[in-house]
N, C-alpha and C. Protein backbone atom coordinates (compact mmCIF):
# COMPACT_ATOMS: atom_id res chain seq x y z
N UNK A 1 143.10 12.28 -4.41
CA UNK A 1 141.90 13.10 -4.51
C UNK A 1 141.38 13.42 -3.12
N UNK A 2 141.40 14.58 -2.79
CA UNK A 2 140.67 15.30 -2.11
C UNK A 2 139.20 14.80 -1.54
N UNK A 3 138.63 14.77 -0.66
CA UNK A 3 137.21 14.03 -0.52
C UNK A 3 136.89 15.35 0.72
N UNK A 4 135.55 15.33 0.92
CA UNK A 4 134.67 16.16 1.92
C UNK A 4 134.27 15.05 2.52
N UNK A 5 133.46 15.52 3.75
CA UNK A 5 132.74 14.40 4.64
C UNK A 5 131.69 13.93 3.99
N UNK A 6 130.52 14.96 2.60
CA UNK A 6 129.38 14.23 2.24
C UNK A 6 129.97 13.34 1.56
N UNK A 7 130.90 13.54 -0.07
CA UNK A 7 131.85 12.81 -0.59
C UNK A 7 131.89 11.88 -0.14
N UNK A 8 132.59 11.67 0.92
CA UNK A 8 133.05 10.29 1.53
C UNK A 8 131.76 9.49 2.30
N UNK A 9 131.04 9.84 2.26
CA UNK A 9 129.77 9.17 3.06
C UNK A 9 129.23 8.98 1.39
N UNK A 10 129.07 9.51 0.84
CA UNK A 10 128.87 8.69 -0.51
C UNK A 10 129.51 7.87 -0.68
N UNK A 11 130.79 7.93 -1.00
CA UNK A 11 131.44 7.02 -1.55
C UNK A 11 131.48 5.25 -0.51
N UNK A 12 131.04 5.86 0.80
CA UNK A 12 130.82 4.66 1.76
C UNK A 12 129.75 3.90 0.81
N UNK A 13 128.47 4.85 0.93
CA UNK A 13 127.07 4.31 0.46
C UNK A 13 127.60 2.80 -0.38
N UNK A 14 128.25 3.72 -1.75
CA UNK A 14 128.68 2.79 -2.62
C UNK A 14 129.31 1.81 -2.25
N UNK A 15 130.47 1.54 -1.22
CA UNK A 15 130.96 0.62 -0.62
C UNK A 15 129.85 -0.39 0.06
N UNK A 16 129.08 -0.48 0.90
CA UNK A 16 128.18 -1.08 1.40
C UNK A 16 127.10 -1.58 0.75
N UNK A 17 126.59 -1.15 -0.27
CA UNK A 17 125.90 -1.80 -1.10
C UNK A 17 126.82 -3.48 -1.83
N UNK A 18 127.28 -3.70 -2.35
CA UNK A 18 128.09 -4.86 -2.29
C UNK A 18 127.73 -5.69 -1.15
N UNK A 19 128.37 -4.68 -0.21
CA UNK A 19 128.77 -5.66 1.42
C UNK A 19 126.92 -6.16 1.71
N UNK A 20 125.86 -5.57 1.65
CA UNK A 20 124.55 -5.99 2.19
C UNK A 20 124.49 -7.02 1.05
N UNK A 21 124.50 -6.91 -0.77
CA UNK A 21 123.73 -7.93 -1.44
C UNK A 21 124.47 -9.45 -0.64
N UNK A 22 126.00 -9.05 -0.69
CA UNK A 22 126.69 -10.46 -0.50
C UNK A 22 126.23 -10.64 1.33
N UNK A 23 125.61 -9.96 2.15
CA UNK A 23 125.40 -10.39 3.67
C UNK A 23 123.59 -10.94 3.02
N UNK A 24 123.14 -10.28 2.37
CA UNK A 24 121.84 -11.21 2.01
C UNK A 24 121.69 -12.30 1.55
N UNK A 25 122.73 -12.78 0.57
CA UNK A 25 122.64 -13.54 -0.56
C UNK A 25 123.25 -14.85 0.57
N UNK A 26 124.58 -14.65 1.04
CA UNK A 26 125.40 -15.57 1.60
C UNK A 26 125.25 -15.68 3.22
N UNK A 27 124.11 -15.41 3.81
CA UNK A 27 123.94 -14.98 5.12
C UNK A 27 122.67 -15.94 5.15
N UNK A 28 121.80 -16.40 4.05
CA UNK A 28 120.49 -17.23 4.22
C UNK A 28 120.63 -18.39 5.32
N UNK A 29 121.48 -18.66 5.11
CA UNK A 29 121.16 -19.93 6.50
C UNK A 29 121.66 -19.57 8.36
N UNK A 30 121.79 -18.72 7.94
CA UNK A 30 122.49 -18.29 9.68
C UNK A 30 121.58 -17.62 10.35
N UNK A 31 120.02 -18.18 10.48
CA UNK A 31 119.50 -17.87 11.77
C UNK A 31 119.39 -16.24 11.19
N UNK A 32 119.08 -16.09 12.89
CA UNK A 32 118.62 -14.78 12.86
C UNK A 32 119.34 -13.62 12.34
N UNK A 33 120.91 -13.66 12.47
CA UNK A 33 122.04 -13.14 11.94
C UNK A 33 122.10 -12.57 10.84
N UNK A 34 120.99 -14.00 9.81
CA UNK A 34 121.07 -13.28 8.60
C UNK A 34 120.12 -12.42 8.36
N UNK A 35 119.02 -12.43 9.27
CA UNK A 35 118.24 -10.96 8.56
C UNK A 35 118.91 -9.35 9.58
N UNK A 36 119.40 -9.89 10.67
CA UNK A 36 119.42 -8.95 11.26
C UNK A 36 121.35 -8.03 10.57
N UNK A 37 122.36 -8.67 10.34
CA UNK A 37 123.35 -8.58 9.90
C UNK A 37 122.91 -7.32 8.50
N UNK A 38 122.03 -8.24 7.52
CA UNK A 38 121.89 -7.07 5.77
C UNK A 38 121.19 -5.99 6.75
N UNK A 39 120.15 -6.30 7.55
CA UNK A 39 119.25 -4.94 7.67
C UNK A 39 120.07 -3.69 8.44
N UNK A 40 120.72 -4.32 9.41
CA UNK A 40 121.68 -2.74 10.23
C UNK A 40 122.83 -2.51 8.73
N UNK A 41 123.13 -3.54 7.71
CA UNK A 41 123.94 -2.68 6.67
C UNK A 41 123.25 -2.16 6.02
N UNK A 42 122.11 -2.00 5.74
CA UNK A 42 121.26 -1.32 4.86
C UNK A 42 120.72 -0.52 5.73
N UNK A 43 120.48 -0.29 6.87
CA UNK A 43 120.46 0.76 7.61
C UNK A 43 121.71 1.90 8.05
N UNK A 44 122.46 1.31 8.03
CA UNK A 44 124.02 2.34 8.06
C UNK A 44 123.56 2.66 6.43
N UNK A 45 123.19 1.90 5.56
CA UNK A 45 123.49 2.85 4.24
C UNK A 45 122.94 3.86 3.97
N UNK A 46 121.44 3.34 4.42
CA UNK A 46 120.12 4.78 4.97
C UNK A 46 120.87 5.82 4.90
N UNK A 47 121.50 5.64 6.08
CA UNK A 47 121.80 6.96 7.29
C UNK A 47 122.97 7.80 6.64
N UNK A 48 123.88 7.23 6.13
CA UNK A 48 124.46 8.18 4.99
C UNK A 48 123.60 8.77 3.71
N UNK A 49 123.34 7.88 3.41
CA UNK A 49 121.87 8.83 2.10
C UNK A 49 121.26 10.27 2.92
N UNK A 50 120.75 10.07 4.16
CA UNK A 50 120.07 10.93 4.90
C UNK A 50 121.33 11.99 5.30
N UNK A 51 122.31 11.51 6.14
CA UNK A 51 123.48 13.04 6.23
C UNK A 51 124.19 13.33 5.79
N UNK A 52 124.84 12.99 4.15
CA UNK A 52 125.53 12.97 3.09
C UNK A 52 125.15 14.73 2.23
N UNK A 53 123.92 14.63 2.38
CA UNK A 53 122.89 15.92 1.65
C UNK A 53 122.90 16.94 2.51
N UNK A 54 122.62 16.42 4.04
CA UNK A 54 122.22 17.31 4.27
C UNK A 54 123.30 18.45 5.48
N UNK A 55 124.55 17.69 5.23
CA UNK A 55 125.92 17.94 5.19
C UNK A 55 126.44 18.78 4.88
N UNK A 56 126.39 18.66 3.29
CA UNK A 56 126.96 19.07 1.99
C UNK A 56 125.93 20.59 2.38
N UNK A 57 124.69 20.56 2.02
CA UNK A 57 124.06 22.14 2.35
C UNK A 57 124.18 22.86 3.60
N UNK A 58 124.42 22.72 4.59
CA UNK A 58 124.93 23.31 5.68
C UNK A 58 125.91 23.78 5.61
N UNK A 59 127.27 23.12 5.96
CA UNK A 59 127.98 23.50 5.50
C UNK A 59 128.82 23.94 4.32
N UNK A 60 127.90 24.39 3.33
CA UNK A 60 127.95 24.88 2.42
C UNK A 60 129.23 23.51 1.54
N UNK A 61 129.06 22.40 1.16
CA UNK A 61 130.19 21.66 0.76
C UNK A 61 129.59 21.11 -0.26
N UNK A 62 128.67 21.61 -1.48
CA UNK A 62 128.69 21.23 -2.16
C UNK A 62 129.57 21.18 -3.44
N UNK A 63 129.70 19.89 -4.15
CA UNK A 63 130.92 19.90 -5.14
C UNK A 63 129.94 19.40 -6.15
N UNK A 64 130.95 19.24 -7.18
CA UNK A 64 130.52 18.70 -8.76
C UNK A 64 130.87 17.33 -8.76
N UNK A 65 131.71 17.08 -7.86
CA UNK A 65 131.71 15.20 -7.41
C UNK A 65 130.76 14.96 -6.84
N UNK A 66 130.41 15.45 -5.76
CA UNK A 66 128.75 15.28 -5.37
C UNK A 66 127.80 15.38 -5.75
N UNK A 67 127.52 16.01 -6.93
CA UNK A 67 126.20 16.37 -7.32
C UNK A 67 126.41 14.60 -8.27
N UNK A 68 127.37 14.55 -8.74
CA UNK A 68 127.64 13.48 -9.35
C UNK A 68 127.61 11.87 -8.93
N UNK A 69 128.30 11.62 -7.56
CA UNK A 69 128.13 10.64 -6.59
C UNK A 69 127.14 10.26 -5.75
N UNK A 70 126.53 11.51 -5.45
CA UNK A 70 125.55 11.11 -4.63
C UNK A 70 124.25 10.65 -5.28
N UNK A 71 123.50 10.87 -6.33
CA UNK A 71 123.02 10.59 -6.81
C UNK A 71 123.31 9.03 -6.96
N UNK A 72 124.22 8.77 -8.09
CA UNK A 72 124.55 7.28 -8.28
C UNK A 72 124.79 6.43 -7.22
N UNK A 73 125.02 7.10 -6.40
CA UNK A 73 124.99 5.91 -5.08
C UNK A 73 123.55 5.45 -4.69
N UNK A 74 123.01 6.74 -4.64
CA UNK A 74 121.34 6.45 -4.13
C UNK A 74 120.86 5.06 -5.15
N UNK A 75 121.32 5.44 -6.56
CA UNK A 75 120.51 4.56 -7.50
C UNK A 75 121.02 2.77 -7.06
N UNK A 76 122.80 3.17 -6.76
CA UNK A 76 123.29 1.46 -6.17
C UNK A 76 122.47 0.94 -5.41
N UNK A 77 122.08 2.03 -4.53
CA UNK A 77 121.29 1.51 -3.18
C UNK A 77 120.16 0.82 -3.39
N UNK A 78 119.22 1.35 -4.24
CA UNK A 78 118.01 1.18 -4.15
C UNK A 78 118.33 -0.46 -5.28
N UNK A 79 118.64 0.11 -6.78
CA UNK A 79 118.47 -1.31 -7.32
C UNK A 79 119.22 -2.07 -6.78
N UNK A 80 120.35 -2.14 -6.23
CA UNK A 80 121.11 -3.34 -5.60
C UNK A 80 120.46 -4.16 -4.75
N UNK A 81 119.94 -3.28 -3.65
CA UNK A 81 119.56 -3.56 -2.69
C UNK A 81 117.49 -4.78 -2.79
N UNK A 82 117.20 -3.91 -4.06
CA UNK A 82 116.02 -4.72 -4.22
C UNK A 82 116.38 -6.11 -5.30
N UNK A 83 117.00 -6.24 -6.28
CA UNK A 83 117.60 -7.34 -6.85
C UNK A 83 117.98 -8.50 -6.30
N UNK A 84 118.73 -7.93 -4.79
CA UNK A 84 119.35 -9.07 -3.92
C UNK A 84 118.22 -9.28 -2.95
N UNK A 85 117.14 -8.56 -2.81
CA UNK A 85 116.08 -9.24 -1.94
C UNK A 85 115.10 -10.26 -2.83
N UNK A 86 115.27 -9.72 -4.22
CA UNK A 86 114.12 -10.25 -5.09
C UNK A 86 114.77 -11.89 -4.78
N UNK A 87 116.31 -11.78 -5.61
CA UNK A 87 116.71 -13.00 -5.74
C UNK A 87 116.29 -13.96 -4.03
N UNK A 88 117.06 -13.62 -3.09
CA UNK A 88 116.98 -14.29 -1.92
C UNK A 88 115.52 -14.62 -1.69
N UNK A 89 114.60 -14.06 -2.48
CA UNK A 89 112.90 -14.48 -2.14
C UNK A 89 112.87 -16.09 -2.98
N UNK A 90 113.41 -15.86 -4.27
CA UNK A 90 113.71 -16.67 -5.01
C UNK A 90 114.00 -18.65 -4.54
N UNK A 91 115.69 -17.73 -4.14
CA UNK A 91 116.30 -18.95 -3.28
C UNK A 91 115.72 -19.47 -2.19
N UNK A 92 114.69 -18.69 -1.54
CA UNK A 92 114.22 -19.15 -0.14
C UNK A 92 112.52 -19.75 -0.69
N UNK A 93 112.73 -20.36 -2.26
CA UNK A 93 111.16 -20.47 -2.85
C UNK A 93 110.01 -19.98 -2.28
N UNK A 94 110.32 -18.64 -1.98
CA UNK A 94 109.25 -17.84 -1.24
C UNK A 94 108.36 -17.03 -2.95
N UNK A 95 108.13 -18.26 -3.91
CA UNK A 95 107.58 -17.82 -5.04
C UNK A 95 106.38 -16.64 -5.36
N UNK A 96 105.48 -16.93 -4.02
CA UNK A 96 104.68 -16.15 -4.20
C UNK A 96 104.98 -14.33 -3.95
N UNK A 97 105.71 -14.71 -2.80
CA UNK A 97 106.40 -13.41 -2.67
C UNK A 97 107.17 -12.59 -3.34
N UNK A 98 107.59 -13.62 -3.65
CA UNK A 98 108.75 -12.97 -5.15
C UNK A 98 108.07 -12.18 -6.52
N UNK A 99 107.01 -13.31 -6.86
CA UNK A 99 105.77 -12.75 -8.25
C UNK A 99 105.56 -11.47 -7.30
N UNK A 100 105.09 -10.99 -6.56
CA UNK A 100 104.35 -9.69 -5.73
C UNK A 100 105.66 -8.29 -5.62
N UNK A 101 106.95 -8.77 -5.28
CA UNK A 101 108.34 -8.45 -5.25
C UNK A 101 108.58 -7.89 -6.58
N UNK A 102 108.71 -8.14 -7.64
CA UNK A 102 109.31 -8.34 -8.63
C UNK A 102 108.59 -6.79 -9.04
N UNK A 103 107.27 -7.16 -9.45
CA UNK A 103 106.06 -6.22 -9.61
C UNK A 103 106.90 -4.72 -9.06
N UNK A 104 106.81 -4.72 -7.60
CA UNK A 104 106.98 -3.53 -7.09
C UNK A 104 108.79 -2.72 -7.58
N UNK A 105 109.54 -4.08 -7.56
CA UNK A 105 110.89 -3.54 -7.95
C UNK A 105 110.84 -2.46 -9.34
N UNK A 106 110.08 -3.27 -10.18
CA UNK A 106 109.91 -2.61 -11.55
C UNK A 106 109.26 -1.00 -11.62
N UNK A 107 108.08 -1.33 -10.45
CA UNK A 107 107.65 -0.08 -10.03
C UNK A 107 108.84 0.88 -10.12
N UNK A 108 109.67 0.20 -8.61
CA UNK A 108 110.31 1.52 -8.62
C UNK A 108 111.46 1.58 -9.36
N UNK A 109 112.02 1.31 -9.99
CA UNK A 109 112.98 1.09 -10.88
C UNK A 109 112.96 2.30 -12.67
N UNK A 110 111.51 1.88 -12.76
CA UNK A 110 110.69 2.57 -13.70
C UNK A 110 110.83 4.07 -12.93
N UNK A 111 110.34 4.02 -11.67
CA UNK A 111 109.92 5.21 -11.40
C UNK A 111 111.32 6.42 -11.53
N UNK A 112 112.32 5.85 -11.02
CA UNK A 112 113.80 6.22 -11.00
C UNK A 112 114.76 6.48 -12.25
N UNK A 113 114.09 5.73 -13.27
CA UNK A 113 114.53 6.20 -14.29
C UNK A 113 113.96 7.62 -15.35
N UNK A 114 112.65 7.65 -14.97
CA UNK A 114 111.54 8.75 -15.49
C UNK A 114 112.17 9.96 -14.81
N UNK A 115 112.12 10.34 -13.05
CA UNK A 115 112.59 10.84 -12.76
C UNK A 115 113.89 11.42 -13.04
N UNK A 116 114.72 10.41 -13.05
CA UNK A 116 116.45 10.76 -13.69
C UNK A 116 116.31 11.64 -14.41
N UNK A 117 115.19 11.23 -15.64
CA UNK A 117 115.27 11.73 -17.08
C UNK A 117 114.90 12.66 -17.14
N UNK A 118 114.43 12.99 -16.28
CA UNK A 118 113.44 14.26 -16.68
C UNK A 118 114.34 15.40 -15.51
N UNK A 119 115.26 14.78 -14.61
CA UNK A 119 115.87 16.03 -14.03
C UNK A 119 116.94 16.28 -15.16
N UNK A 120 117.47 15.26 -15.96
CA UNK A 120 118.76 15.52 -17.00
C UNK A 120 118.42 16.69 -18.06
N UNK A 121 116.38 16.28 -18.25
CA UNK A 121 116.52 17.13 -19.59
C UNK A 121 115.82 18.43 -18.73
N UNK A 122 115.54 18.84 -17.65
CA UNK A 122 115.24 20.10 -17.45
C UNK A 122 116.26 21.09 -17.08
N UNK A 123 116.96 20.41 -16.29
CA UNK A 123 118.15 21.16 -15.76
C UNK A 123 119.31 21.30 -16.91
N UNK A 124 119.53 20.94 -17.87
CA UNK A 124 120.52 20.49 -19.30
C UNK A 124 119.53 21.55 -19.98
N UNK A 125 118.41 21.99 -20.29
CA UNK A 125 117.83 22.70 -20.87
C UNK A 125 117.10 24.21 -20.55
N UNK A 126 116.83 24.17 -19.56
CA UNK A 126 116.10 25.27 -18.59
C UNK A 126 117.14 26.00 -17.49
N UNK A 127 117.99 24.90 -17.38
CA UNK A 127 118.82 25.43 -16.27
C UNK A 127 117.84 25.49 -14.66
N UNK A 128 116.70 25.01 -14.76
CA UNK A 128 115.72 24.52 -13.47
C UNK A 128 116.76 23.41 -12.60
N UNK A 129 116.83 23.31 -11.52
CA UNK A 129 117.24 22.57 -10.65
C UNK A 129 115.97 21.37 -9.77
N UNK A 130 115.63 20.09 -10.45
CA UNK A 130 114.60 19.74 -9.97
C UNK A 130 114.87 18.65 -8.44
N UNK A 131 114.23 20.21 -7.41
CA UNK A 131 114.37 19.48 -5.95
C UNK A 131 113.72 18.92 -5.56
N UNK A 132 114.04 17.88 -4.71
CA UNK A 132 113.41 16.78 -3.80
C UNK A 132 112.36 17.17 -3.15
N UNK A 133 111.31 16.55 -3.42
CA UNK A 133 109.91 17.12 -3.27
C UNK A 133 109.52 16.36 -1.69
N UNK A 134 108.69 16.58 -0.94
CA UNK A 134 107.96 16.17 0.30
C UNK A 134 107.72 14.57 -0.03
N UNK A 135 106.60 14.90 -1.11
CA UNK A 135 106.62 13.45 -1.80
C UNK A 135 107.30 12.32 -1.96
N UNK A 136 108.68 12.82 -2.66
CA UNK A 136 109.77 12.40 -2.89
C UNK A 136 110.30 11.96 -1.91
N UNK A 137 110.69 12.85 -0.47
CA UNK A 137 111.15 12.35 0.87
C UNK A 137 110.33 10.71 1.35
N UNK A 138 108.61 10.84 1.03
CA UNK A 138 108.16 10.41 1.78
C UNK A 138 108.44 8.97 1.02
N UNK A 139 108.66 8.32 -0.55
CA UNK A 139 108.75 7.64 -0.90
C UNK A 139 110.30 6.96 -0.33
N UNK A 140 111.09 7.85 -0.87
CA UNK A 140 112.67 7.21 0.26
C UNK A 140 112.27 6.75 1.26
N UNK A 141 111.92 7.29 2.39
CA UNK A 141 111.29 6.78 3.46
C UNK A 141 110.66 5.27 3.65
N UNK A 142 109.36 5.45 2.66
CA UNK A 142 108.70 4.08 2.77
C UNK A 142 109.57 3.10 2.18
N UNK A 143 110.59 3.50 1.41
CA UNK A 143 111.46 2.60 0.89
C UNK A 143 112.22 1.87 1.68
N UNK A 144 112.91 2.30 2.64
CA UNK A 144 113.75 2.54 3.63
C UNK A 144 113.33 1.78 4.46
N UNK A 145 112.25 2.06 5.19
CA UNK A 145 111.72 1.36 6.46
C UNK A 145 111.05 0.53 5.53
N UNK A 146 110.34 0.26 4.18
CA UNK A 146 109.88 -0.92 4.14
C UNK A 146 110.82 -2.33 3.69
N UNK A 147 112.13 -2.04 2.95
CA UNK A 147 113.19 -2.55 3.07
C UNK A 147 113.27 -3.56 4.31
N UNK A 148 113.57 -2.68 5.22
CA UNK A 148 114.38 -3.22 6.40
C UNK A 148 113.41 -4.47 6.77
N UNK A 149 111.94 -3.62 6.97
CA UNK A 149 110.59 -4.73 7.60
C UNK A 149 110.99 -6.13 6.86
N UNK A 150 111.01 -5.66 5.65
CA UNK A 150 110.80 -6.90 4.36
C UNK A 150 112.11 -8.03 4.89
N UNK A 151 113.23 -7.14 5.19
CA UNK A 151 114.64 -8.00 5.28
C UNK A 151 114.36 -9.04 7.17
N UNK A 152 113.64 -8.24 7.75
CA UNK A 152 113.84 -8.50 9.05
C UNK A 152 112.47 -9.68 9.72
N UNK A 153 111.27 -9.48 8.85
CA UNK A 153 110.14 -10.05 8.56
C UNK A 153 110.32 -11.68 9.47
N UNK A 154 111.34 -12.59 8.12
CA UNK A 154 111.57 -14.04 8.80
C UNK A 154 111.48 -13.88 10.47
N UNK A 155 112.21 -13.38 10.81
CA UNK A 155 112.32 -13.71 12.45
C UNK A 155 111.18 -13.19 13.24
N UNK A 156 109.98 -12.57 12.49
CA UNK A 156 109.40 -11.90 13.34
C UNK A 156 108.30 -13.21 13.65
N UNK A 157 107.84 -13.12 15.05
CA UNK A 157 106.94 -13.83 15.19
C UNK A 157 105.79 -13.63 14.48
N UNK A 158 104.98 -14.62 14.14
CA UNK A 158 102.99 -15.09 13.37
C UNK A 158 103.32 -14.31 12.06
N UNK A 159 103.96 -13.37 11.85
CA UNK A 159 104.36 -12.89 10.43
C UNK A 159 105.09 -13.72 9.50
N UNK A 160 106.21 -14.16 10.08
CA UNK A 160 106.97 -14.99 9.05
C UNK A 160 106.44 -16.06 8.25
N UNK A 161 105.35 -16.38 8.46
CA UNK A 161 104.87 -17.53 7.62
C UNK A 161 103.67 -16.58 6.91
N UNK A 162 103.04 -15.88 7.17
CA UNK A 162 102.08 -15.50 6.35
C UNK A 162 102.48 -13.84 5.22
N UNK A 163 103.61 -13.16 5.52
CA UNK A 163 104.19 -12.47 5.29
C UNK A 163 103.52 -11.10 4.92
N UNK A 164 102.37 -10.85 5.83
CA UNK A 164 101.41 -9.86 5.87
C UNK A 164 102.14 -8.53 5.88
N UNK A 165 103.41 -8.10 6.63
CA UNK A 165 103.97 -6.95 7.24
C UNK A 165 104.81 -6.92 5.33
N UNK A 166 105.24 -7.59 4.72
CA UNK A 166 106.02 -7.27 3.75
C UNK A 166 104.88 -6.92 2.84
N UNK A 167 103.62 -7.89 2.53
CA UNK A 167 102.83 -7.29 1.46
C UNK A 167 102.40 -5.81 1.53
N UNK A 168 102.12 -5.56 3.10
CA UNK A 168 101.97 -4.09 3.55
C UNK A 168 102.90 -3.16 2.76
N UNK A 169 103.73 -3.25 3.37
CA UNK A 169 105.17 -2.64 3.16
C UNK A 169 105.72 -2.61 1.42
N UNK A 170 105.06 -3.28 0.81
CA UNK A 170 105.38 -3.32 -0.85
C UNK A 170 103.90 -2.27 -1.31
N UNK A 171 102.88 -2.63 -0.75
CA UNK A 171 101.41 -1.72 -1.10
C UNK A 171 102.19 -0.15 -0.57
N UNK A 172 102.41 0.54 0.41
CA UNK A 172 103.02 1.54 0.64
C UNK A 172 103.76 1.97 -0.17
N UNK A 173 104.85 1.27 -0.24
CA UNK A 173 106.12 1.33 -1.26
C UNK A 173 105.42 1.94 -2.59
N UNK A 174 104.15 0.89 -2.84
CA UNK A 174 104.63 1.07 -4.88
C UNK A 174 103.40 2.60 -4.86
N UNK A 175 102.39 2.75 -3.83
CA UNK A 175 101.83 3.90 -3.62
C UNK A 175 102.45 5.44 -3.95
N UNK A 176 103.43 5.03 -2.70
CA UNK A 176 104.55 6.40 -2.59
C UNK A 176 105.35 6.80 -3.65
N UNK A 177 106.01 5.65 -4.39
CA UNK A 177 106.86 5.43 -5.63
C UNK A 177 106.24 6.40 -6.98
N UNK A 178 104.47 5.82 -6.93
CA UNK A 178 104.23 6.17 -8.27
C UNK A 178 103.01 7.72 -8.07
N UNK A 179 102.64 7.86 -6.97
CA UNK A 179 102.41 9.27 -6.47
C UNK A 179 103.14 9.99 -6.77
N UNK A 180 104.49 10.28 -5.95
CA UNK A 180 105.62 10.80 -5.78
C UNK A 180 105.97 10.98 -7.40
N UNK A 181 106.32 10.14 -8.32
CA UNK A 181 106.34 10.06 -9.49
C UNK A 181 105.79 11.10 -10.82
N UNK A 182 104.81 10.78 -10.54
CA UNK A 182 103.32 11.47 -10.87
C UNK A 182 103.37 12.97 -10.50
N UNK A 183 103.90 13.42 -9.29
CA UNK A 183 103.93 14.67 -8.53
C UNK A 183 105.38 15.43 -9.55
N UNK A 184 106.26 14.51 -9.58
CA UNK A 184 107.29 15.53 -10.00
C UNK A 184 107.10 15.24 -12.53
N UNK A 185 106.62 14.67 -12.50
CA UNK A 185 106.61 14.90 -13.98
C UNK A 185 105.12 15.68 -14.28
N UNK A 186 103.95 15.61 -12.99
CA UNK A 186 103.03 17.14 -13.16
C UNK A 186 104.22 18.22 -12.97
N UNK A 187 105.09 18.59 -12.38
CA UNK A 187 105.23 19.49 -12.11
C UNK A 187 106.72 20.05 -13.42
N UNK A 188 107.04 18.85 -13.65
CA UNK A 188 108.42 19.96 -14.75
C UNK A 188 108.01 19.15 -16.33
N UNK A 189 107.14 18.22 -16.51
CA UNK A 189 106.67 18.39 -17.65
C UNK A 189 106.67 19.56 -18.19
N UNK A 190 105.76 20.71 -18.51
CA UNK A 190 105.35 21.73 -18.82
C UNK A 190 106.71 22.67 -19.50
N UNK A 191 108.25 22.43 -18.38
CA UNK A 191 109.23 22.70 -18.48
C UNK A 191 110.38 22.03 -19.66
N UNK A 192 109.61 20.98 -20.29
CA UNK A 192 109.84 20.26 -22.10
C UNK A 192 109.41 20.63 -23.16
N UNK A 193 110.03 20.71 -23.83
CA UNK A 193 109.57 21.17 -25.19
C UNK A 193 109.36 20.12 -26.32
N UNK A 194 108.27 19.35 -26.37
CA UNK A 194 107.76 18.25 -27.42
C UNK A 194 108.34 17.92 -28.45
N UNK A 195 108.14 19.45 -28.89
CA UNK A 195 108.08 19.98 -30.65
C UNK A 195 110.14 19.41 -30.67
N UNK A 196 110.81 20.03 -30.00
CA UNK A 196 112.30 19.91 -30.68
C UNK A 196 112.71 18.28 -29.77
């Protein structure tokens, strides 16, 4: 099979997701290594999410494997990537953090599935194409950088014990998540039909 450069930067995405849960999960005792090791892999994964898209529209390379891959990778990314932080909060009986964690995962988890659904049944029905909104950017984003904070946190000095920069970083998160949310089912609701 044939692959393009976004293609294959997808199909990385998907590769690396694995490689960060198992550098989170099996990386807990190694010092600084281990936060700093998941966060540059979850930052290389970023960075394909980010030029994978915007690739594919430039150079005009969009495919029907892509419209297909890239998506599902995003979704590996995000739940993989928060599951294996939830758990490692877990293992590191960082309990309280975890009850606060858990909360926001669901947030966005919820939020990702509403969304899904509602691009399947507009575009499957209307033939509307529902694009990535400002909003939308800005939630990836806080996702993204609040991720990394959350992964990189332990080593930081007067933070690591009180874990102020991650509660931040989850308040942002579940903000952007369910705004963003909110923004795109105001806007293609209207575009459903109840009755059938």
């Amino acid at each position: 099979m044939k692959l393009n450069i976004p293609n294959t930067l997808s199909l990385i995405r998907v590769a690396l997701v694995p490689a960060f849960v198992l550098s989170i999960l099996f990386m807990r005792g190694a010092g600084v290594w281990g936060c700093i090791i998941p966060a540059l892999i979850y930052i290389i994964t970023g960075l394909t999410d980010m030029l994978d898209g915007k690739i594919a529209r430039k150079y005009n390379l969009v495919t029907d494997f892509g419209k297909f891959i890239d998506p599902l990778a995003d979704k590996f990314m995000v739940i993989g990537s928060m599951i294996a932080i939830l758990v490692r909060m877990l293992l590191d009986r960082e309990r309280t953090l975890a009850l606060v964690f858990v909360w926001v995962v669901l947030v966005i988890l919820f939020r990702e599935l509403a969304v899904t659904s509602i691009r399947l049944v507009v575009a499957g029905k209307s033939g509307i194409v529902v694009a990535a909104s400002m909003l939308g950017k800005m939630k990836t984003v806080s996702q993204m950088v609040g991720t990394v904070i959350i992964i990189i946190e332990p080593i930081i000095p007067f933070f690591s014990d009180n874990h102020i920069l991650s509660y931040v970083c989850m308040a942002v998160m579940v903000f952007t998540t369910l705004f963003s949310g909110y923004d795109y089912l105001k806007a293609y609701m209207p575009h459903i039909d109840t009755t059938k």
